[in-house]
C-alpha atoms as a PDB file:
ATOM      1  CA  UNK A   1     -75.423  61.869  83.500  1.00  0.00           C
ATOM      2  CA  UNK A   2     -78.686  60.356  85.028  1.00  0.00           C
ATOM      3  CA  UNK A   3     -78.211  59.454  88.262  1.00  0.00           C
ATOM      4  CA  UNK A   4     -80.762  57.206  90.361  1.00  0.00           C
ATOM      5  CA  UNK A   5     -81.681  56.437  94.083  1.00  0.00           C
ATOM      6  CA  UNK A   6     -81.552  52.438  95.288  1.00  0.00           C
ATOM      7  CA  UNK A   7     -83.762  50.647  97.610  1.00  0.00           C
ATOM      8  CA  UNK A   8     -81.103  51.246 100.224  1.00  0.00           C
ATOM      9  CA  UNK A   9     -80.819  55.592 101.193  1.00  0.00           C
ATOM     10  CA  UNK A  10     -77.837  56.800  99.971  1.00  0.00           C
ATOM     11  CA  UNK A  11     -76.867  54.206  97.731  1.00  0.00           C
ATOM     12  CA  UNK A  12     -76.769  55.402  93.645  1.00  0.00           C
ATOM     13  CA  UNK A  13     -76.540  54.263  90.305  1.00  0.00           C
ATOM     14  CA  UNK A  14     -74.458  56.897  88.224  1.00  0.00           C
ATOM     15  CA  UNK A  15     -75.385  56.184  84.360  1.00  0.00           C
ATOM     16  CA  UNK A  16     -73.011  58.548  81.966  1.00  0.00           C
ATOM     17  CA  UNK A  17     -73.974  59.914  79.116  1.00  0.00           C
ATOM     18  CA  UNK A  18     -72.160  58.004  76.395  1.00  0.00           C
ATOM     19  CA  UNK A  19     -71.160  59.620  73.271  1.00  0.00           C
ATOM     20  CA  UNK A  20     -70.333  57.173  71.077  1.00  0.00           C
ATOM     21  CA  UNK A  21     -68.876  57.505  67.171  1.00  0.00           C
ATOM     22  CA  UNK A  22     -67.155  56.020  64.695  1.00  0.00           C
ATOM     23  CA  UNK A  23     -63.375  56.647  66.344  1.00  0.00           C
ATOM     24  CA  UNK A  24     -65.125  55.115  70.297  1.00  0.00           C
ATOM     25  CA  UNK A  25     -66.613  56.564  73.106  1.00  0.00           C
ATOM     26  CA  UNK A  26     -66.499  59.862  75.296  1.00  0.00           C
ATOM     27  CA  UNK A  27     -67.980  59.864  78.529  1.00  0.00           C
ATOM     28  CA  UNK A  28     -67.535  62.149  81.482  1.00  0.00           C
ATOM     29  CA  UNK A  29     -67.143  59.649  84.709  1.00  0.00           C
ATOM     30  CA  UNK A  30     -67.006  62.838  87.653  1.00  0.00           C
ATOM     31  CA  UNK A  31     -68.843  66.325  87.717  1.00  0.00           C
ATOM     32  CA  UNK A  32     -68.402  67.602  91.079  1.00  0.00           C
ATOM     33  CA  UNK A  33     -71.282  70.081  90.906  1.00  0.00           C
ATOM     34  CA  UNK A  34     -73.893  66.958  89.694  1.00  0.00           C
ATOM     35  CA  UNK A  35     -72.834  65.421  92.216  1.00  0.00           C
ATOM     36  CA  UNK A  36     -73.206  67.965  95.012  1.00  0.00           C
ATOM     37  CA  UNK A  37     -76.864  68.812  93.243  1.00  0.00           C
ATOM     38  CA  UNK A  38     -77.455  64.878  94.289  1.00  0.00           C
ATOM     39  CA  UNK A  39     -76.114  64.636  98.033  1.00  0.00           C
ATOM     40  CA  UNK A  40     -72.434  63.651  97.089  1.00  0.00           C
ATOM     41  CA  UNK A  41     -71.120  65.917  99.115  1.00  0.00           C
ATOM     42  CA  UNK A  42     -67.203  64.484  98.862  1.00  0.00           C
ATOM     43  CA  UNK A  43     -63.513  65.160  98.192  1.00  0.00           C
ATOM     44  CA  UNK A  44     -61.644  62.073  96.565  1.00  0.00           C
ATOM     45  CA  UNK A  45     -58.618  61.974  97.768  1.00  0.00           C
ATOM     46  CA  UNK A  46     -57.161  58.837  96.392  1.00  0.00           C
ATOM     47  CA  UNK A  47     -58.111  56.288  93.279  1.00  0.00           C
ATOM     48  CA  UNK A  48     -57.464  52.488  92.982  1.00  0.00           C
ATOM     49  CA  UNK A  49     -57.143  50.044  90.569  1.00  0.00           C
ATOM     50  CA  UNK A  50     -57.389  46.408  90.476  1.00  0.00           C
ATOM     51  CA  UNK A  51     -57.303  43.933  87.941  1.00  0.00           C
ATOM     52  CA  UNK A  52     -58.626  40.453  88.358  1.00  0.00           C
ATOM     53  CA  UNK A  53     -59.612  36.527  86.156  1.00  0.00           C
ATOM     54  CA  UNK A  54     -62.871  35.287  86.391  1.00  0.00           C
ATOM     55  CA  UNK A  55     -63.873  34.407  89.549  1.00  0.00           C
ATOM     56  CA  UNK A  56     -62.323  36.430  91.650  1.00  0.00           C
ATOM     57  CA  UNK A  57     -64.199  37.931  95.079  1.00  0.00           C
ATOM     58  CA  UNK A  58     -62.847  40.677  97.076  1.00  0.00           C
ATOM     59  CA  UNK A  59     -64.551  41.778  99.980  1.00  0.00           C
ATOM     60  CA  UNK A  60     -67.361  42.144 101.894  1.00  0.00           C
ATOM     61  CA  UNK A  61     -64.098  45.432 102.978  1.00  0.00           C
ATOM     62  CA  UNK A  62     -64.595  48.200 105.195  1.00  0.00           C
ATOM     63  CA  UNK A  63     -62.753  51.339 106.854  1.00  0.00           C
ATOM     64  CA  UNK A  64     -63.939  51.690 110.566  1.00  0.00           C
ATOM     65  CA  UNK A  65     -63.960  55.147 111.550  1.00  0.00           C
ATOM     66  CA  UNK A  66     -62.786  57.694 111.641  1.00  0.00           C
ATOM     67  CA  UNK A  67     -60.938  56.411 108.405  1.00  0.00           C
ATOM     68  CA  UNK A  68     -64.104  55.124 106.688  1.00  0.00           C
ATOM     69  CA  UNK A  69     -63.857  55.317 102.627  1.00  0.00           C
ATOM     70  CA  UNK A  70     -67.165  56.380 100.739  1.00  0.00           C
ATOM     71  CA  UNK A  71     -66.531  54.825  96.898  1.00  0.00           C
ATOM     72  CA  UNK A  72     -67.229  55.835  93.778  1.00  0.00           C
ATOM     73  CA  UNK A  73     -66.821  52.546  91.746  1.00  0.00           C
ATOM     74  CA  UNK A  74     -66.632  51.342  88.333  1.00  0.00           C
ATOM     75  CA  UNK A  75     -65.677  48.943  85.135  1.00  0.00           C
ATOM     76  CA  UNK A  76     -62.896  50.160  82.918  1.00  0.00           C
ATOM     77  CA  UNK A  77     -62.679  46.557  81.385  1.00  0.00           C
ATOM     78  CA  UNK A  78     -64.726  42.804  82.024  1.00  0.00           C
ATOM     79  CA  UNK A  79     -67.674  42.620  84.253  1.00  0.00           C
ATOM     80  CA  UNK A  80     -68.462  42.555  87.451  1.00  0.00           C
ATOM     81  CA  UNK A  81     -71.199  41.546  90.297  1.00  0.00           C
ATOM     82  CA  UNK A  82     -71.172  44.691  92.753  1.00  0.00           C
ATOM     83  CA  UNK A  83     -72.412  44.340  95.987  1.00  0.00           C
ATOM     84  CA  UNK A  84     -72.782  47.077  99.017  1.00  0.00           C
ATOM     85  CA  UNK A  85     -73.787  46.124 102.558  1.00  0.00           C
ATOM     86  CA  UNK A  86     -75.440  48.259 104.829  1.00  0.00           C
ATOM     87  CA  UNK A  87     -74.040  48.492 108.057  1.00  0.00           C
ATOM     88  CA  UNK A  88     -75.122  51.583 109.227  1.00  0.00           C
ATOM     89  CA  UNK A  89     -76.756  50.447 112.447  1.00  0.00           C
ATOM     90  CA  UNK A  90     -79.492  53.118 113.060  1.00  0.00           C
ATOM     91  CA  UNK A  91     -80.277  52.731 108.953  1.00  0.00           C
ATOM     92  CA  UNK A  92     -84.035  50.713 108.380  1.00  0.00           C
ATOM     93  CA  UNK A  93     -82.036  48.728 105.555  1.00  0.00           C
ATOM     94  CA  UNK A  94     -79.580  47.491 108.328  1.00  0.00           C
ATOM     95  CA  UNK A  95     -77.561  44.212 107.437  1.00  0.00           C
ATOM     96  CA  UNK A  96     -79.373  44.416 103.728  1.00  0.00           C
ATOM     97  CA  UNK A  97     -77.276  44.686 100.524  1.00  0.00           C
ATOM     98  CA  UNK A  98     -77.898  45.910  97.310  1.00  0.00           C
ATOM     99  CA  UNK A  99     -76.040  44.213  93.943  1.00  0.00           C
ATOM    100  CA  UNK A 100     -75.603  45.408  90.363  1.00  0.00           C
ATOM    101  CA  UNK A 101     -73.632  44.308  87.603  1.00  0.00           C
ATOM    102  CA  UNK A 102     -71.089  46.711  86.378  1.00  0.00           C
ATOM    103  CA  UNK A 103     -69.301  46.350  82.927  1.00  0.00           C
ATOM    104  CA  UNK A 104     -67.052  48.137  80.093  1.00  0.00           C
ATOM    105  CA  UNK A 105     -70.508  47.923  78.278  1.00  0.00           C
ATOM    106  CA  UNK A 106     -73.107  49.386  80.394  1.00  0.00           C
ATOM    107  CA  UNK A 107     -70.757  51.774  81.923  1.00  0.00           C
ATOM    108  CA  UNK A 108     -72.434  52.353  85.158  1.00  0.00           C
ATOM    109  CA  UNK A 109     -71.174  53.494  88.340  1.00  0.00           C
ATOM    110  CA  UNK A 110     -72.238  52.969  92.019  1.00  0.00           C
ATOM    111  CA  UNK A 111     -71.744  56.032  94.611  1.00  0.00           C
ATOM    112  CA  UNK A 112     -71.267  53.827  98.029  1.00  0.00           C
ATOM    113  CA  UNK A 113     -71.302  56.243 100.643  1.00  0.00           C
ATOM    114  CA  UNK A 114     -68.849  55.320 104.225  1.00  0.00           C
ATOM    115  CA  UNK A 115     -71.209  52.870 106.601  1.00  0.00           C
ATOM    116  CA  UNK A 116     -71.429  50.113 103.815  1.00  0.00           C
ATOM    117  CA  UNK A 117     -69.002  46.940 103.281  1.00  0.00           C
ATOM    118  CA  UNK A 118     -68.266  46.350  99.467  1.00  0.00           C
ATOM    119  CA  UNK A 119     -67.311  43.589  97.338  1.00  0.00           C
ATOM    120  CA  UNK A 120     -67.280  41.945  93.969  1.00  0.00           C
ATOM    121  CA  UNK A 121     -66.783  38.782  92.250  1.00  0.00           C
ATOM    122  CA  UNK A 122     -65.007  39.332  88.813  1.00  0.00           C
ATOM    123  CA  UNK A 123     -67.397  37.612  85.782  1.00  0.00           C
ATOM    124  CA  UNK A 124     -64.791  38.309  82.800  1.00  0.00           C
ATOM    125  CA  UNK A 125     -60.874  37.427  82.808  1.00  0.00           C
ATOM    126  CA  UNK A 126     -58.722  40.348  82.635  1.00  0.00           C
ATOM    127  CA  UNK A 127     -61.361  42.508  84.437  1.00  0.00           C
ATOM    128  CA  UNK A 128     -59.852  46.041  85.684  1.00  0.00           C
ATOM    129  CA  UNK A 129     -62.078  47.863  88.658  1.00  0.00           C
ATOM    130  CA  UNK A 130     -61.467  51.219  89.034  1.00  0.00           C
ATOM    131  CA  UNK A 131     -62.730  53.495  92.072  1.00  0.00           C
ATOM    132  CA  UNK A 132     -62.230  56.644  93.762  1.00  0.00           C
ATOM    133  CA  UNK A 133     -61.945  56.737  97.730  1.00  0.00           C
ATOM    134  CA  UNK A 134     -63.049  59.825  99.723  1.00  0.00           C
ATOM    135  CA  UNK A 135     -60.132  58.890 102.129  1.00  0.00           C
ATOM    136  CA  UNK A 136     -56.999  57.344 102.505  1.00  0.00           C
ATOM    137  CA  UNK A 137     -56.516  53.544 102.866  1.00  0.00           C
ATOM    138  CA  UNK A 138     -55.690  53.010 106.805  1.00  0.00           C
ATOM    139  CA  UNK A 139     -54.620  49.325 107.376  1.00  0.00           C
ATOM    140  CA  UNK A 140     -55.036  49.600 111.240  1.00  0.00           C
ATOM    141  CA  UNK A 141     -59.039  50.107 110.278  1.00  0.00           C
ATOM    142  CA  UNK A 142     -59.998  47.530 107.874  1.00  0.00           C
ATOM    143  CA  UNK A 143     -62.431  45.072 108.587  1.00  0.00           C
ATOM    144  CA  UNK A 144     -64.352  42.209 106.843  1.00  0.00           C
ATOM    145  CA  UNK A 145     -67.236  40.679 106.827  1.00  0.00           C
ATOM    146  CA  UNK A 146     -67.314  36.985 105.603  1.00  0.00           C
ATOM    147  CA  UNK A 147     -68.513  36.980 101.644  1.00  0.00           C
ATOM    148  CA  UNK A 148     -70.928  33.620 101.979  1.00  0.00           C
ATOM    149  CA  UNK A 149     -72.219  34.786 105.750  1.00  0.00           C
ATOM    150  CA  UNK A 150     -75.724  33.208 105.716  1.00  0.00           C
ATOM    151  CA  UNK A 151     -77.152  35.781 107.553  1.00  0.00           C
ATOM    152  CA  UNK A 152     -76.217  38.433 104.795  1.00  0.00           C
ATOM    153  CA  UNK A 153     -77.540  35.459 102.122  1.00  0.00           C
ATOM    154  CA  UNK A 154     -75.857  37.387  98.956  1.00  0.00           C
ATOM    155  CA  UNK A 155     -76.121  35.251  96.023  1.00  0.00           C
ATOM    156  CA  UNK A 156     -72.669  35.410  94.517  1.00  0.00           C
ATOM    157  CA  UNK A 157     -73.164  32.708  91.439  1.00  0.00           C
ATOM    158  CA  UNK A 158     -70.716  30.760  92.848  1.00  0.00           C
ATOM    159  CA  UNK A 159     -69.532  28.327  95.427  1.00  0.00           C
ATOM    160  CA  UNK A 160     -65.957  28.491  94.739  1.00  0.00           C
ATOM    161  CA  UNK A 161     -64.624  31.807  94.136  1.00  0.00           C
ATOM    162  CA  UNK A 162     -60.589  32.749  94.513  1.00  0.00           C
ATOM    163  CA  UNK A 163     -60.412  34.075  97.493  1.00  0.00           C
ATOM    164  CA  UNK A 164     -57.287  36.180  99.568  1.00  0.00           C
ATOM    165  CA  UNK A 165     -56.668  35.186 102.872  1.00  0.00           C
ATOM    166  CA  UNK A 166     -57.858  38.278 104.484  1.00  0.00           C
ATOM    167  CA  UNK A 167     -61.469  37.965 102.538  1.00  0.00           C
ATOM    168  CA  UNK A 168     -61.320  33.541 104.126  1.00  0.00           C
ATOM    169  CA  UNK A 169     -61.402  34.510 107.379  1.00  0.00           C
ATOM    170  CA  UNK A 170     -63.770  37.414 107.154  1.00  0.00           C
ATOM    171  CA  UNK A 171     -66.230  38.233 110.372  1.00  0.00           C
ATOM    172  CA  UNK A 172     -69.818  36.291 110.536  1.00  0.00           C
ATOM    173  CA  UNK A 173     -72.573  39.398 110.512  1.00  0.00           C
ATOM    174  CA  UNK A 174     -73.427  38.098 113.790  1.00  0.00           C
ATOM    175  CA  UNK A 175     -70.743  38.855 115.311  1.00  0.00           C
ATOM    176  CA  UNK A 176     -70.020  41.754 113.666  1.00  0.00           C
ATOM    177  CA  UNK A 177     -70.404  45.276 115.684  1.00  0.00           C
ATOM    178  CA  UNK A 178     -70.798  48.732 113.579  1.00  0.00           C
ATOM    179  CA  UNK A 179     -69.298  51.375 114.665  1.00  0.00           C
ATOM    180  CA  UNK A 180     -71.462  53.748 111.881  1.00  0.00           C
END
């Protein structure tokens, strides 16, 4: 497993190594101790699955604290355009995101510690996102931040994307205050 820092601290790429044969593929997707050896100092304490068409975008989600999630994510099956926002307010990367496509193919994984909002837009139909939460969902804390915000100018591909309610009426950055 090589696993590699991002222009934004704390943020990593996980690549597996992928042991591949005639019968498929074999590929170990957690090693606590690796982990540990590269700052991921976590217990997961519950995994999530979604599965979503083409075009879909969920997010920019959050946990405020004390319930804040740090994410181990991933692509079991499709594609998709990952994207992390830092909102850690003493961080130099402040209100800057990071984006990487994750796919069945490439099999990569992004580490996205608690003090980031996540999202992604689905690129294949039938796309299943997998990713493992180092604490539990707490509806009383989530929070938004508006996908197509301007200020956060992430370039999603797309003007129209299928969009929940919750993700519509997301917060402007602006107006947005961190409480990492």
């Amino acid at each position: 497993m090589q696993i590699t820092t991002t222009p934004i601290a704390n943020l990593l790429i996980i690549q597996p190594k992928v042991f591949e044969d005639d019968r498929g593929y074999f590929y170990e997707s957690y090693n606590k101790n690796l982990f540990l050896e590269h700052g991921i100092d976590t217990d997961f304490v519950q995994d999530n699955q979604s599965l979503s068409q083409a075009g879909v975008l969920r997010g920019l989600h959050f946990q405020k604290p004390p319930f804040a999630q740090g994410k181990l994510v991933r692509v079991i099956k499709g594609a998709i355009l990952d994207v992390a926002l830092d909102i850690r307010k003493q961080s130099p990367t402040y209100g800057k995101h990071f984006e990487i496509e994750l796919n069945e193919k490439n099999k990569t994984m992004l580490w996205i510690p608690h003090g980031f909002a996540h999202g992604f837009l689905t690129l294949e139909n039938e796309t299943i996102f997998s990713y493992k939460c180092s604490n539990y969902y707490n509806k009383a804390s989530e929070d938004c931040i508006l996908w197509n915000d301007k200020d956060v100018a992430i370039n999603w591909g797309i003007d129209s994307p299928i969009l929940s309610e919750k993700d519509k009426a997301g917060k402007l950055f602006k107006d947005f205050i961190s409480l990492f």
